[in-house]
N, C-alpha and C. Protein backbone atom coordinates (compact mmCIF):
# COMPACT_ATOMS: atom_id res chain seq x y z
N UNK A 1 126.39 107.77 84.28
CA UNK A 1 125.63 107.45 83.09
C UNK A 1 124.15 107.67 83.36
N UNK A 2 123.34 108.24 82.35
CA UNK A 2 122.15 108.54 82.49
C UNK A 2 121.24 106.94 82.38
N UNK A 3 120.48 107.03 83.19
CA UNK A 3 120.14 105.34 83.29
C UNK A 3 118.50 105.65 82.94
N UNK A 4 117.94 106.75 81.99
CA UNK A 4 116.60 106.57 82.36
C UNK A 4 116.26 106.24 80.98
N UNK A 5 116.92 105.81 80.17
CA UNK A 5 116.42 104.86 79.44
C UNK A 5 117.27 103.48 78.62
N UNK A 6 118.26 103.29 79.91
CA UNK A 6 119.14 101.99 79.97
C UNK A 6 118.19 100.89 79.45
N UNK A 7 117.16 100.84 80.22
CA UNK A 7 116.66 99.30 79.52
C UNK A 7 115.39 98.92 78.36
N UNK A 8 115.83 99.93 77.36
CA UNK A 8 115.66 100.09 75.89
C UNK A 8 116.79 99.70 75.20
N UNK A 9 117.77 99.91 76.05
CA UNK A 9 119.33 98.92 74.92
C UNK A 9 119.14 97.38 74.84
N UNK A 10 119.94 96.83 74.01
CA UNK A 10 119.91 95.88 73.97
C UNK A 10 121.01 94.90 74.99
N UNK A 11 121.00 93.48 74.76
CA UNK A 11 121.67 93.13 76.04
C UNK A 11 122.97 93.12 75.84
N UNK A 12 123.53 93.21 74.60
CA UNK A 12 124.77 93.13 74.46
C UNK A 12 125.53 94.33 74.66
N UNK A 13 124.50 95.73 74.47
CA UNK A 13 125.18 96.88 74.79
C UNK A 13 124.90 96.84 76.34
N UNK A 14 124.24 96.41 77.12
CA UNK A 14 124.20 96.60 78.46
C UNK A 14 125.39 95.96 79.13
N UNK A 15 125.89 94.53 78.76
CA UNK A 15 126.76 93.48 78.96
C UNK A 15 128.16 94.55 78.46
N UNK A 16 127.98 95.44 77.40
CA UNK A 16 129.73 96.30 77.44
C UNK A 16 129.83 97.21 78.16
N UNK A 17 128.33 97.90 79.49
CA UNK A 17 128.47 98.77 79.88
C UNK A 17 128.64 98.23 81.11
N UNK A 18 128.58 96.78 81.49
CA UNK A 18 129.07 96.04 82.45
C UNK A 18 130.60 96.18 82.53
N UNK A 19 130.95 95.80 80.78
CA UNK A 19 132.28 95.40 81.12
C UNK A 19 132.97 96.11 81.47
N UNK A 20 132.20 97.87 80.80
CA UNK A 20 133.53 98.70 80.80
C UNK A 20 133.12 99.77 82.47
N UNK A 21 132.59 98.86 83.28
CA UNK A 21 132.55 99.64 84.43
C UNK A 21 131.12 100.59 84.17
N UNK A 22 131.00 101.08 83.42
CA UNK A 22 129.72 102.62 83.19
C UNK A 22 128.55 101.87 83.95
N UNK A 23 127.83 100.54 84.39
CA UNK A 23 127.19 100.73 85.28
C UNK A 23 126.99 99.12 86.01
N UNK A 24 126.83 98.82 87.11
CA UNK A 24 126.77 97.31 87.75
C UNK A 24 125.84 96.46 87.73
N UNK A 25 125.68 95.57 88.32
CA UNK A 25 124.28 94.90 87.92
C UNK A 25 123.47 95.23 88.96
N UNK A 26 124.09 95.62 90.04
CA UNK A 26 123.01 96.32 91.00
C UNK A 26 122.42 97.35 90.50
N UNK A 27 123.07 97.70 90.14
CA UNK A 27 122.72 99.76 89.27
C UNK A 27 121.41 98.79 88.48
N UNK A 28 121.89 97.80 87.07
CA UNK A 28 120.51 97.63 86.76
C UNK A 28 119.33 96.99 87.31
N UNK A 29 119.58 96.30 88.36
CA UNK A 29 118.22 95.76 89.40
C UNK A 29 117.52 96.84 89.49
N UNK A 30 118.45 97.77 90.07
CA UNK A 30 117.02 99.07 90.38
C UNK A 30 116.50 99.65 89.23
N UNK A 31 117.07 99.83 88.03
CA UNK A 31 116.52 100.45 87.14
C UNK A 31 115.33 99.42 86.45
N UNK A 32 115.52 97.92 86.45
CA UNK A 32 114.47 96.74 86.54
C UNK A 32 113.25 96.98 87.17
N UNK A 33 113.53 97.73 88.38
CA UNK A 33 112.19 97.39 89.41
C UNK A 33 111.79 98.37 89.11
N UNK A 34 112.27 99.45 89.32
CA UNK A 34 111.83 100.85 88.98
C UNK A 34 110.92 100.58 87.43
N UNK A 35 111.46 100.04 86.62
CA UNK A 35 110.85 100.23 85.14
C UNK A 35 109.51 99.20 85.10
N UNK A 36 109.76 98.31 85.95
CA UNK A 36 108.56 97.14 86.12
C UNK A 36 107.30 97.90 87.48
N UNK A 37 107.77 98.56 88.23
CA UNK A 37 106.78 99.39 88.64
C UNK A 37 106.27 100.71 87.95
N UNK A 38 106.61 101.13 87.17
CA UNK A 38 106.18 101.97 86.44
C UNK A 38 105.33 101.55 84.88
N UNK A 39 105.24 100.73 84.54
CA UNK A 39 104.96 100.49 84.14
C UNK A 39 103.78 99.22 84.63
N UNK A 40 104.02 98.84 85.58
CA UNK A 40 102.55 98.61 86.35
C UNK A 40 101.64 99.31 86.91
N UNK A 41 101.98 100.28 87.31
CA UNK A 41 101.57 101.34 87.52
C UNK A 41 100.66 102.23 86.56
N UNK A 42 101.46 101.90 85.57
CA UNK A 42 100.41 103.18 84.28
C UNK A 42 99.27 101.94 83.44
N UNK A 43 99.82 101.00 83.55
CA UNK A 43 99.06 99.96 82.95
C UNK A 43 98.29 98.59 83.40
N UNK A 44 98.60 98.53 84.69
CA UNK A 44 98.54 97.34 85.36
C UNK A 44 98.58 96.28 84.44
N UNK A 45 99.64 95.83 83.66
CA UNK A 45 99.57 94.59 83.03
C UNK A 45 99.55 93.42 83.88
N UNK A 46 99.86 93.55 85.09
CA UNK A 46 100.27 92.10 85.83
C UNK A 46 101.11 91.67 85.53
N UNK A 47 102.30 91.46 84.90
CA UNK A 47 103.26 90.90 84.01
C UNK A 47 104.16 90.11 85.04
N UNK A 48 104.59 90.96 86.46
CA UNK A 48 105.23 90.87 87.33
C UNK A 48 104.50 90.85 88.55
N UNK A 49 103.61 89.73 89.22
CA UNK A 49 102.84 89.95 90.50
C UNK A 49 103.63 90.24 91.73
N UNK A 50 103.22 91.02 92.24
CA UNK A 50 104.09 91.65 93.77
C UNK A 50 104.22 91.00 94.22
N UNK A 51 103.52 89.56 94.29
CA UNK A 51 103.97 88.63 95.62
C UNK A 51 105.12 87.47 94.90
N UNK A 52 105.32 87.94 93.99
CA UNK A 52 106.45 87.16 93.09
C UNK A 52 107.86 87.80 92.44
N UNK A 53 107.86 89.41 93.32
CA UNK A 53 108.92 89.92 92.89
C UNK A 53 109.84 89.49 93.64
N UNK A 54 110.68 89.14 93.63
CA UNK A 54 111.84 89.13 94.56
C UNK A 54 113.31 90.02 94.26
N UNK A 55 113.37 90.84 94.59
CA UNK A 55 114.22 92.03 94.26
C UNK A 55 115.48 91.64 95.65
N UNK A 56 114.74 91.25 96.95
CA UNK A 56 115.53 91.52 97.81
C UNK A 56 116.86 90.20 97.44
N UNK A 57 116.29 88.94 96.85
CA UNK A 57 116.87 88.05 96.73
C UNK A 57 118.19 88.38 95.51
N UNK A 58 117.37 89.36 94.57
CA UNK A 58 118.24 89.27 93.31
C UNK A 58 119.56 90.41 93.67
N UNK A 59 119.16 91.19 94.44
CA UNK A 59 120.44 92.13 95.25
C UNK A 59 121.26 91.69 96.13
N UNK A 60 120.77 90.36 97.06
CA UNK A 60 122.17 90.07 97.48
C UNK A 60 122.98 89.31 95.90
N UNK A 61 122.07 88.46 95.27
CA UNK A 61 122.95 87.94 94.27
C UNK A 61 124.00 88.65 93.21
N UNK A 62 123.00 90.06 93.11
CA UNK A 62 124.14 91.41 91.89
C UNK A 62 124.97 91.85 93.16
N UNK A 63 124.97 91.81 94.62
CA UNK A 63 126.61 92.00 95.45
C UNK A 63 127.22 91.37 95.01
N UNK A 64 127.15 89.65 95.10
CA UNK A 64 127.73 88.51 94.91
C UNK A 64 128.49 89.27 93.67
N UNK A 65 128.08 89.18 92.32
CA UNK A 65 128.30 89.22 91.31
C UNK A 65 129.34 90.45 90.46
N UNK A 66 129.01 91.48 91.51
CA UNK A 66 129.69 92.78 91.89
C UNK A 66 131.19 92.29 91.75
N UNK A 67 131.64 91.48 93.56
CA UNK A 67 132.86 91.54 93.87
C UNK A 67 133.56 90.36 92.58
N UNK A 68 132.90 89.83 92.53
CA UNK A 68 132.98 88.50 90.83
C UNK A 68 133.67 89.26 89.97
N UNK A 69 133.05 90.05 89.56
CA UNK A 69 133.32 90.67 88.42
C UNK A 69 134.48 92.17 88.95
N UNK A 70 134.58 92.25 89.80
CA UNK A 70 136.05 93.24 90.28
C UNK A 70 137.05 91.91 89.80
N UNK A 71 136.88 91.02 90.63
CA UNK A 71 137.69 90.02 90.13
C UNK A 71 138.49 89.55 88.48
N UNK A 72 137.75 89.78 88.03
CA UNK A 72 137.65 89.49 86.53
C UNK A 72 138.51 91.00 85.84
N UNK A 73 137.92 91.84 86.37
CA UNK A 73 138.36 93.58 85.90
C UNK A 73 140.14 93.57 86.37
N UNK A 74 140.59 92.88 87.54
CA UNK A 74 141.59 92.68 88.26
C UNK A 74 142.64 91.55 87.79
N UNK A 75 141.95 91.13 86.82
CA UNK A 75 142.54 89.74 86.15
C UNK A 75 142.37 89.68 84.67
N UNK A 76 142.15 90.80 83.85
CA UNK A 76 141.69 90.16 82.13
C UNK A 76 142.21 89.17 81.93
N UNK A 77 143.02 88.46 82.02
CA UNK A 77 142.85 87.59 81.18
C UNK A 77 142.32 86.38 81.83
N UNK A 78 141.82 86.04 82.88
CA UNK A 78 140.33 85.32 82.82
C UNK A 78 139.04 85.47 82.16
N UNK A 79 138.23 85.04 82.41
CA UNK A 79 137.18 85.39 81.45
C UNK A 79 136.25 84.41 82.48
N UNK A 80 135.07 85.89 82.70
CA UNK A 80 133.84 85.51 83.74
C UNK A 80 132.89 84.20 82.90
N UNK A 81 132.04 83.51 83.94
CA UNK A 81 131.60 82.49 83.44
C UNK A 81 130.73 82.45 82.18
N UNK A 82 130.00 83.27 82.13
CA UNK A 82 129.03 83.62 80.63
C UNK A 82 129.13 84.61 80.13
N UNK A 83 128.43 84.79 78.40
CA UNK A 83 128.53 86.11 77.99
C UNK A 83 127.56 87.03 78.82
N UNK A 84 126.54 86.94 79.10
CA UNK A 84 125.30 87.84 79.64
C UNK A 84 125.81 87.57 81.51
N UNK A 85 126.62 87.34 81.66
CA UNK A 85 127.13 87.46 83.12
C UNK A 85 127.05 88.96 83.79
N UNK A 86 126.04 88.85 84.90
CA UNK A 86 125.72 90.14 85.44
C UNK A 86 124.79 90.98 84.70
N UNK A 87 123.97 90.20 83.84
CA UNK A 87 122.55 90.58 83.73
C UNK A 87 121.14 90.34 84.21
N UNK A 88 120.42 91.19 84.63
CA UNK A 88 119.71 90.97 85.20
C UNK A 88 118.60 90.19 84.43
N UNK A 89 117.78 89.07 84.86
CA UNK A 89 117.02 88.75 84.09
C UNK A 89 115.60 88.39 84.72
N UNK A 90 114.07 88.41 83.92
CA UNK A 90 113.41 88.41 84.94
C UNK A 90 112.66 86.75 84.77
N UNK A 91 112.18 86.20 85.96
CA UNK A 91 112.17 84.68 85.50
C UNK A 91 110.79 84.30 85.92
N UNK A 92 109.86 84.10 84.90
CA UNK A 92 108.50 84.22 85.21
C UNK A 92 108.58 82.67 86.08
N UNK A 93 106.91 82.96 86.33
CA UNK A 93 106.15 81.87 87.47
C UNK A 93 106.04 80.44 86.07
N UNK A 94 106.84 80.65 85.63
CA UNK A 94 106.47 79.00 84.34
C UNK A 94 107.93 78.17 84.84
N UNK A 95 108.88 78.76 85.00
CA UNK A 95 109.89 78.51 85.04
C UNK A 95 110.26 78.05 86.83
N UNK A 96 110.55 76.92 87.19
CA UNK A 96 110.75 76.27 88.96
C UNK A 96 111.74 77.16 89.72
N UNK A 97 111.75 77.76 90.65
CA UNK A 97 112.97 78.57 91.15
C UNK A 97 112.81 77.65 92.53
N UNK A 98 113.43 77.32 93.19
CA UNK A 98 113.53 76.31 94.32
C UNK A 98 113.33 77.84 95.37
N UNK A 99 112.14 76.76 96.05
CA UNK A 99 111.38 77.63 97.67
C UNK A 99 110.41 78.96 96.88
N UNK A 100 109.88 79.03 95.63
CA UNK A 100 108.98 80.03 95.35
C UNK A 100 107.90 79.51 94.27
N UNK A 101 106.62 79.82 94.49
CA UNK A 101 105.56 79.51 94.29
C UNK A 101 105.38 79.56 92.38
N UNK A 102 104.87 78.56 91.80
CA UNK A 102 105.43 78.38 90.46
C UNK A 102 103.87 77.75 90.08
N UNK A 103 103.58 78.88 89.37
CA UNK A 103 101.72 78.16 89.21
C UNK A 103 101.53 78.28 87.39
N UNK A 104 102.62 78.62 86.72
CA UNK A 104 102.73 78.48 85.09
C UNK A 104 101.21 78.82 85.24
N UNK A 105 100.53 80.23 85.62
CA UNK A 105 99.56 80.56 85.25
C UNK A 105 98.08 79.66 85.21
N UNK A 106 98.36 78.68 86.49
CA UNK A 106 97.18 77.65 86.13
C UNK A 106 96.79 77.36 87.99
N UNK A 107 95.07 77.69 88.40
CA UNK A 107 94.87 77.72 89.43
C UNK A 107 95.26 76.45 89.80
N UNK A 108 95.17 75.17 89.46
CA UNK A 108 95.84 74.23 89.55
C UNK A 108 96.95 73.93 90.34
N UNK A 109 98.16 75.04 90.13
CA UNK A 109 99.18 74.74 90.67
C UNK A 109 99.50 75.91 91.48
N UNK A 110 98.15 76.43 92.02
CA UNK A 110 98.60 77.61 93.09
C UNK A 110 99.48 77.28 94.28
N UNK A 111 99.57 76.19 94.65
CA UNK A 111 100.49 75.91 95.86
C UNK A 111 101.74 75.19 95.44
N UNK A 112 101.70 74.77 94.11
CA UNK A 112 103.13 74.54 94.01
C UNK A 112 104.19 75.05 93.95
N UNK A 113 105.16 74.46 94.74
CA UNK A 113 106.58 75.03 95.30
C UNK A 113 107.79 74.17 95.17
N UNK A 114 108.19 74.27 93.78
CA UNK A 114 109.56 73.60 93.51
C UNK A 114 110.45 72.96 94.14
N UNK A 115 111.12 72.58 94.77
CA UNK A 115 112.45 71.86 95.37
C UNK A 115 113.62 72.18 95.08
N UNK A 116 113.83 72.48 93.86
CA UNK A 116 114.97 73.21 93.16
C UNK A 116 114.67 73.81 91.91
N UNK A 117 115.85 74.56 91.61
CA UNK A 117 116.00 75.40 90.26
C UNK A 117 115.89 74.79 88.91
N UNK A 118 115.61 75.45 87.77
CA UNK A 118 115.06 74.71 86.47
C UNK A 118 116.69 75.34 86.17
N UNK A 119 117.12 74.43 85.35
CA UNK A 119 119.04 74.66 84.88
C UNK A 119 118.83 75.95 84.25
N UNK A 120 117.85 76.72 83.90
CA UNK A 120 117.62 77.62 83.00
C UNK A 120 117.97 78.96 84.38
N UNK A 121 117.51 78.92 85.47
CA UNK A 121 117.65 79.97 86.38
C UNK A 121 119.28 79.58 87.03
């Protein structure tokens, strides 16, 4: 599948191209980073600060999610835990991710560092 302009679909067509195999959630991590560096790149929005990407973390998690979902492909009639299961999503600095620096944009809370996850991540 041509992936160079996968993440202009929407999530529900991305979530059937999950289902039906045409591409993984690893496949879209990279097309994520790739599209979030390029677009920093031509624009520097900041949107995504480098010292807040964590790509390496979100690829072991789309392995995880990989053999999950063979599982599921191997079994229809289970049904994986959510609809948007094995989407990638990106989770700004407002939102607590346990062990990463969470400053909701305020010098204030440059050193704060969560304890755990907000139920939302």
């Amino acid at each position: 599948m041509s992936s160079s302009f996968l993440w202009e679909k929407s999530a529900a067509q991305v979530i059937n191209l999950i289902k039906s195999n045409r591409v993984t959630p690893l496949q879209l991590l990279e097309i994520l980073e790739s599209r979030i560096n390029q677009v920093e790149k031509e624009n520097s929005v900041n949107a995504l600060p480098e010292g807040l990407r964590f790509f390496g973390r979100a690829r072991l998690r789309a392995k995880e999610i990989e053999s999950e979902l063979q599982h599921y492909r191997d079994k229809p009639d289970e049904t994986p835990i959510g609809y948007l299961w094995g989407l990638p999503v990106v989770i700004k600095d407002v939102t607590d991710v346990a062990g990463v620096i969470c400053t909701s944009g305020s010098p204030l809370l440059k050193d704060y560092v969560p304890q755990a996850d907000h139920p939302v991540v």
